[in-house]
N, C-alpha and C. Protein backbone atom coordinates (compact mmCIF):
# COMPACT_ATOMS: atom_id res chain seq x y z
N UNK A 1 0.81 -1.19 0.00
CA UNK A 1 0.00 0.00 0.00
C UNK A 1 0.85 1.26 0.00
N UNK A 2 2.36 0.87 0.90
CA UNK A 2 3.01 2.10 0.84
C UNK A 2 3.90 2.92 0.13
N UNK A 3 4.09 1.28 -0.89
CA UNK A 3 5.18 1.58 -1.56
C UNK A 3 5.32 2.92 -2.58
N UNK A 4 4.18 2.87 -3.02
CA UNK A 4 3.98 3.67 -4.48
C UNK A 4 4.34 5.13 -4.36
N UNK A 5 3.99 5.23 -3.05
CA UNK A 5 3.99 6.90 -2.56
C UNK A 5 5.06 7.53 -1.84
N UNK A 6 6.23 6.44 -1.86
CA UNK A 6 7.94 7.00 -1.37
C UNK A 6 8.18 8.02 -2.31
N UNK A 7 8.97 9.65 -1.99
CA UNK A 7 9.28 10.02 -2.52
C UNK A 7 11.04 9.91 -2.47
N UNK A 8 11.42 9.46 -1.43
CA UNK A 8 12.66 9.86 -0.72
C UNK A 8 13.01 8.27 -0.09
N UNK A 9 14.18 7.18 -0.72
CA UNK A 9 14.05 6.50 -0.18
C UNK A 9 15.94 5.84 -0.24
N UNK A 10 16.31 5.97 1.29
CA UNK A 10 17.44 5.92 1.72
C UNK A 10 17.97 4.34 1.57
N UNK A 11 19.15 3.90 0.86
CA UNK A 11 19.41 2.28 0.72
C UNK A 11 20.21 1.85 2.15
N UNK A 12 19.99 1.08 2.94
CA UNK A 12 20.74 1.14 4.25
C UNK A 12 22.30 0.58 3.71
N UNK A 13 23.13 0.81 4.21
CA UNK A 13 24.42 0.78 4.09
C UNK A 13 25.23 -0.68 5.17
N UNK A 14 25.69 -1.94 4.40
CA UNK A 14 25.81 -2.84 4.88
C UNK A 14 26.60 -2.90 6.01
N UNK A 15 26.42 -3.16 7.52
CA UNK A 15 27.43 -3.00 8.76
C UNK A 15 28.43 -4.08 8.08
N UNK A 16 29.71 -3.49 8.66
CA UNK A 16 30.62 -3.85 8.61
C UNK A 16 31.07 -5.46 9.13
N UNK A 17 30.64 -5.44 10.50
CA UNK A 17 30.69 -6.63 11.40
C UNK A 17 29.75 -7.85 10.73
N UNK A 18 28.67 -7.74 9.93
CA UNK A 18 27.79 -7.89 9.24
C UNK A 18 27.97 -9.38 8.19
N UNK A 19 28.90 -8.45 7.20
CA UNK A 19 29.65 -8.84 5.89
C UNK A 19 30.44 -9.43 6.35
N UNK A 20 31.22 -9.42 8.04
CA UNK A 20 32.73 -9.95 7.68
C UNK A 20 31.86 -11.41 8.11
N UNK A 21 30.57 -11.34 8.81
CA UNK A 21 30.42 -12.61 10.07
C UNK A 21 29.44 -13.35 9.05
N UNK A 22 28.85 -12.60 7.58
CA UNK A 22 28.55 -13.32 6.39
C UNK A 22 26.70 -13.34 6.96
N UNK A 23 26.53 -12.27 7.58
CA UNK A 23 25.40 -12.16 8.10
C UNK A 23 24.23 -11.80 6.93
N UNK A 24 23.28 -12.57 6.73
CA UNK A 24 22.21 -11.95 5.66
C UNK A 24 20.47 -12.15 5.99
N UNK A 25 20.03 -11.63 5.60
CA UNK A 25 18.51 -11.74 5.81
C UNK A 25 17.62 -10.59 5.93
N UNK A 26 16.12 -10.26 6.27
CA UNK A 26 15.34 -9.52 5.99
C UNK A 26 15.63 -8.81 7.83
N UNK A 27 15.27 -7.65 7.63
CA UNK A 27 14.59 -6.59 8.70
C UNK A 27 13.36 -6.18 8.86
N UNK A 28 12.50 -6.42 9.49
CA UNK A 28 11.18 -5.86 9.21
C UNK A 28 10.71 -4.87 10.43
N UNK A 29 10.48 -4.02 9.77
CA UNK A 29 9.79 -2.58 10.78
C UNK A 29 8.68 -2.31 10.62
N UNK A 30 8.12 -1.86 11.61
CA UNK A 30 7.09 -1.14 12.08
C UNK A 30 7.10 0.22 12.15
N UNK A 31 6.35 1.06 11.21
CA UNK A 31 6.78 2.59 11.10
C UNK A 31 5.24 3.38 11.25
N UNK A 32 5.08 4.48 11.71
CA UNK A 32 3.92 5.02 11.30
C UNK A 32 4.07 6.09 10.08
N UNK A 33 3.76 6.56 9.37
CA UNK A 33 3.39 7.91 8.65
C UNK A 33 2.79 8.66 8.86
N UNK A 34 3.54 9.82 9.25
CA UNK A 34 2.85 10.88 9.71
C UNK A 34 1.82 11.62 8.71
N UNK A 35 1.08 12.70 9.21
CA UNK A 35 0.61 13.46 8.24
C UNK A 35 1.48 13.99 6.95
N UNK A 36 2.82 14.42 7.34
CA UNK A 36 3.18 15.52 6.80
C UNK A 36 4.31 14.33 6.05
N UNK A 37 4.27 12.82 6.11
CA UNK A 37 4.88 12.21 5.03
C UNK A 37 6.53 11.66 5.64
N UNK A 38 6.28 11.97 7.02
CA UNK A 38 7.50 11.52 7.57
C UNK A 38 7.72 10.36 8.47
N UNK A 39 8.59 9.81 8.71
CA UNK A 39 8.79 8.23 9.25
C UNK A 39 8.20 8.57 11.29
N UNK A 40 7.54 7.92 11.32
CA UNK A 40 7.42 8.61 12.97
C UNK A 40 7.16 6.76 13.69
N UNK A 41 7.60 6.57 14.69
CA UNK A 41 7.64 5.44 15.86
C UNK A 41 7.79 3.98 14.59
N UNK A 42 9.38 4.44 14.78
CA UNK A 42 9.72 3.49 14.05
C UNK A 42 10.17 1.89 15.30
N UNK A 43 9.78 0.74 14.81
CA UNK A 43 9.83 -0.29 15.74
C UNK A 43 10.34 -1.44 15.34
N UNK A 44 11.17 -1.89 15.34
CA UNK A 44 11.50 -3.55 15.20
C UNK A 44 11.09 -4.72 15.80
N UNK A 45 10.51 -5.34 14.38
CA UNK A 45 9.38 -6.14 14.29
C UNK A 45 10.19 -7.79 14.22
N UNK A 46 11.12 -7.73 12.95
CA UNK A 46 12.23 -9.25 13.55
C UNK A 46 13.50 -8.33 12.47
N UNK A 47 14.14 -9.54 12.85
CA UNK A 47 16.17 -9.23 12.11
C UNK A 47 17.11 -9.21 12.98
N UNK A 48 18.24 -9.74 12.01
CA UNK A 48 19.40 -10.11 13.01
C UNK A 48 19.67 -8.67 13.68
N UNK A 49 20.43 -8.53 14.93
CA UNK A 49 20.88 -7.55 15.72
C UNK A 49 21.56 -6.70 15.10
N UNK A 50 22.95 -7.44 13.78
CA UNK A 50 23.85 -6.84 13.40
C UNK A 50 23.00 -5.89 11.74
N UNK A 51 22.18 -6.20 11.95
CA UNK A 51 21.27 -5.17 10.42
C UNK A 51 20.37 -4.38 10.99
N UNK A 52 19.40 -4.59 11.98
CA UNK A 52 18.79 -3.70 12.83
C UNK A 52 19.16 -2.40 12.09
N UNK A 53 20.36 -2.03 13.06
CA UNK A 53 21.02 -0.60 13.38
C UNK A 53 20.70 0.36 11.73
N UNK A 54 21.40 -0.64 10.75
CA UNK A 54 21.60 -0.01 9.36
C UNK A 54 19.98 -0.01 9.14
N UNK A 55 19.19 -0.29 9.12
CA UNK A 55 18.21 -0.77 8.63
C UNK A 55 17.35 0.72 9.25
N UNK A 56 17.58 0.78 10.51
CA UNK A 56 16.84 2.04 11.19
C UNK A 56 17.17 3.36 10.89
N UNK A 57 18.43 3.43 10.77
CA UNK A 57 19.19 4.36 10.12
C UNK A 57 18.76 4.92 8.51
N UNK A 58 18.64 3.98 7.89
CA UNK A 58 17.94 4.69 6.46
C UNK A 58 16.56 4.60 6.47
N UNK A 59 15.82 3.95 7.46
CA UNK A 59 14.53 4.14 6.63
C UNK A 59 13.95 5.55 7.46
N UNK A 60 14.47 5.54 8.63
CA UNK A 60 14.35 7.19 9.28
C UNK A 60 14.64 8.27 8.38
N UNK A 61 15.41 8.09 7.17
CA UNK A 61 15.28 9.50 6.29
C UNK A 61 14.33 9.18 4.97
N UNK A 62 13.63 8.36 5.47
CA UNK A 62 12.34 8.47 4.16
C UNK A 62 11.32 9.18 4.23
N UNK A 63 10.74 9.23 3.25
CA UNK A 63 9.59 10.77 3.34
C UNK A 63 8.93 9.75 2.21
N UNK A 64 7.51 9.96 2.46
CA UNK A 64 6.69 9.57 1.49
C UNK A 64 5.31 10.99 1.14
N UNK A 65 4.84 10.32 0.11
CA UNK A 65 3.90 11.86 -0.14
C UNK A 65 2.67 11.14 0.76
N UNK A 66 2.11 12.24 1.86
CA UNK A 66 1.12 12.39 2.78
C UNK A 66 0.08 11.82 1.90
N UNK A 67 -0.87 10.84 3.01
CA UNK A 67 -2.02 9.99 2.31
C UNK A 67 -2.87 10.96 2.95
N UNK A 68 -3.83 11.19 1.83
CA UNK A 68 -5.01 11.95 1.44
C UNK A 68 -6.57 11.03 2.33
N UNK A 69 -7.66 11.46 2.88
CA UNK A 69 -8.50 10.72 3.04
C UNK A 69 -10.01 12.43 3.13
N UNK A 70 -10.61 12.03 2.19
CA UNK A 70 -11.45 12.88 2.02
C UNK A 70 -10.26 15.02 1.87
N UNK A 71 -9.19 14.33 1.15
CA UNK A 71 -8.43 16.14 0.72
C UNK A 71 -8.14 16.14 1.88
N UNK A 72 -7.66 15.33 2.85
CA UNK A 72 -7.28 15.70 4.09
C UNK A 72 -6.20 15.00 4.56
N UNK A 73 -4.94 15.07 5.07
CA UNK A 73 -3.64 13.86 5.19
C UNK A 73 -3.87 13.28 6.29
N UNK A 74 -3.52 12.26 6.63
CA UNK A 74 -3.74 11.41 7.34
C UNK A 74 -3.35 10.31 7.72
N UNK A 75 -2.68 9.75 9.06
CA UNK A 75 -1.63 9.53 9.56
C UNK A 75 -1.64 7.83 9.16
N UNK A 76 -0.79 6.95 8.54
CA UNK A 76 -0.88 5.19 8.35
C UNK A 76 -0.04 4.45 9.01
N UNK A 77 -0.11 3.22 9.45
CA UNK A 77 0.13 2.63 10.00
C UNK A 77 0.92 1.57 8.79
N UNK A 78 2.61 1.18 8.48
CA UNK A 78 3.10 0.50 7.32
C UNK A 78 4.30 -0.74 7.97
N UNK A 79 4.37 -1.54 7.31
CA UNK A 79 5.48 -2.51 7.12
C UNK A 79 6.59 -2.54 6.69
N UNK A 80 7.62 -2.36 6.85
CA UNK A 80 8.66 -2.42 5.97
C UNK A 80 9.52 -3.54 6.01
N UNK A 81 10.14 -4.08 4.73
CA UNK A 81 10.88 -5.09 4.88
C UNK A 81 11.87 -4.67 4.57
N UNK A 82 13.21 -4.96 4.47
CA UNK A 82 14.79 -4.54 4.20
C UNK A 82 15.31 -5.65 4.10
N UNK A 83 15.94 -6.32 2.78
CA UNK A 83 16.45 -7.51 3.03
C UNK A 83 18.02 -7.22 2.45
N UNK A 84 19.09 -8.16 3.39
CA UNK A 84 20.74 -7.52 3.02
C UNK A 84 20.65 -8.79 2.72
N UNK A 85 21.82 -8.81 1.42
CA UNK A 85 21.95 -10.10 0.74
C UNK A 85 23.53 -9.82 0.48
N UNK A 86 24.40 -10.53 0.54
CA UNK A 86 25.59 -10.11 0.23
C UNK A 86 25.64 -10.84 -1.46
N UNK A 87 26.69 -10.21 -1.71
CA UNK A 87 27.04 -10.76 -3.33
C UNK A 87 28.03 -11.00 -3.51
């Protein structure tokens, strides 16, 4: 539902300790959207310890365009997944 309406969307940056310990898998958060399109009570939902950190770190500078409900913005409740895959 939320995807479509990112305007601003930060790639988290792989921890270091991470890559060396060959660590991979999904992050999933719990974020609200504010009115005004900004990341607000962001929460961790599952993921390893060592992606957490990166994972919170970029999706806190995302901005999406404010959801409309009768011409009026209005605050959503979204999922996010983040998955680090090394290559």
């Amino acid at each position: 539902m939320t995807r479509g309406s990112i305007i601003k969307k930060v790639q988290p940056k792989y921890p270091k300790d991470a890559r060396k310990n060959r660590v991979q898998g999904a992050v999933v958060l719990q974020a609200r959207i504010s009115k005004t399109g900004d990341i607000a009570d962001l929460r961790v939902i599952s993921g390893d310890e060592l992606l957490v950190p990166a994972a919170i770190k970029a999706v806190e500078q995302w901005k999406y365009r404010p959801y409309l409900l009768k011409g009026q913005p209005i605050e959503v409740q979204t999922r996010i997944t983040l998955n680090f895959t090394l290559h």
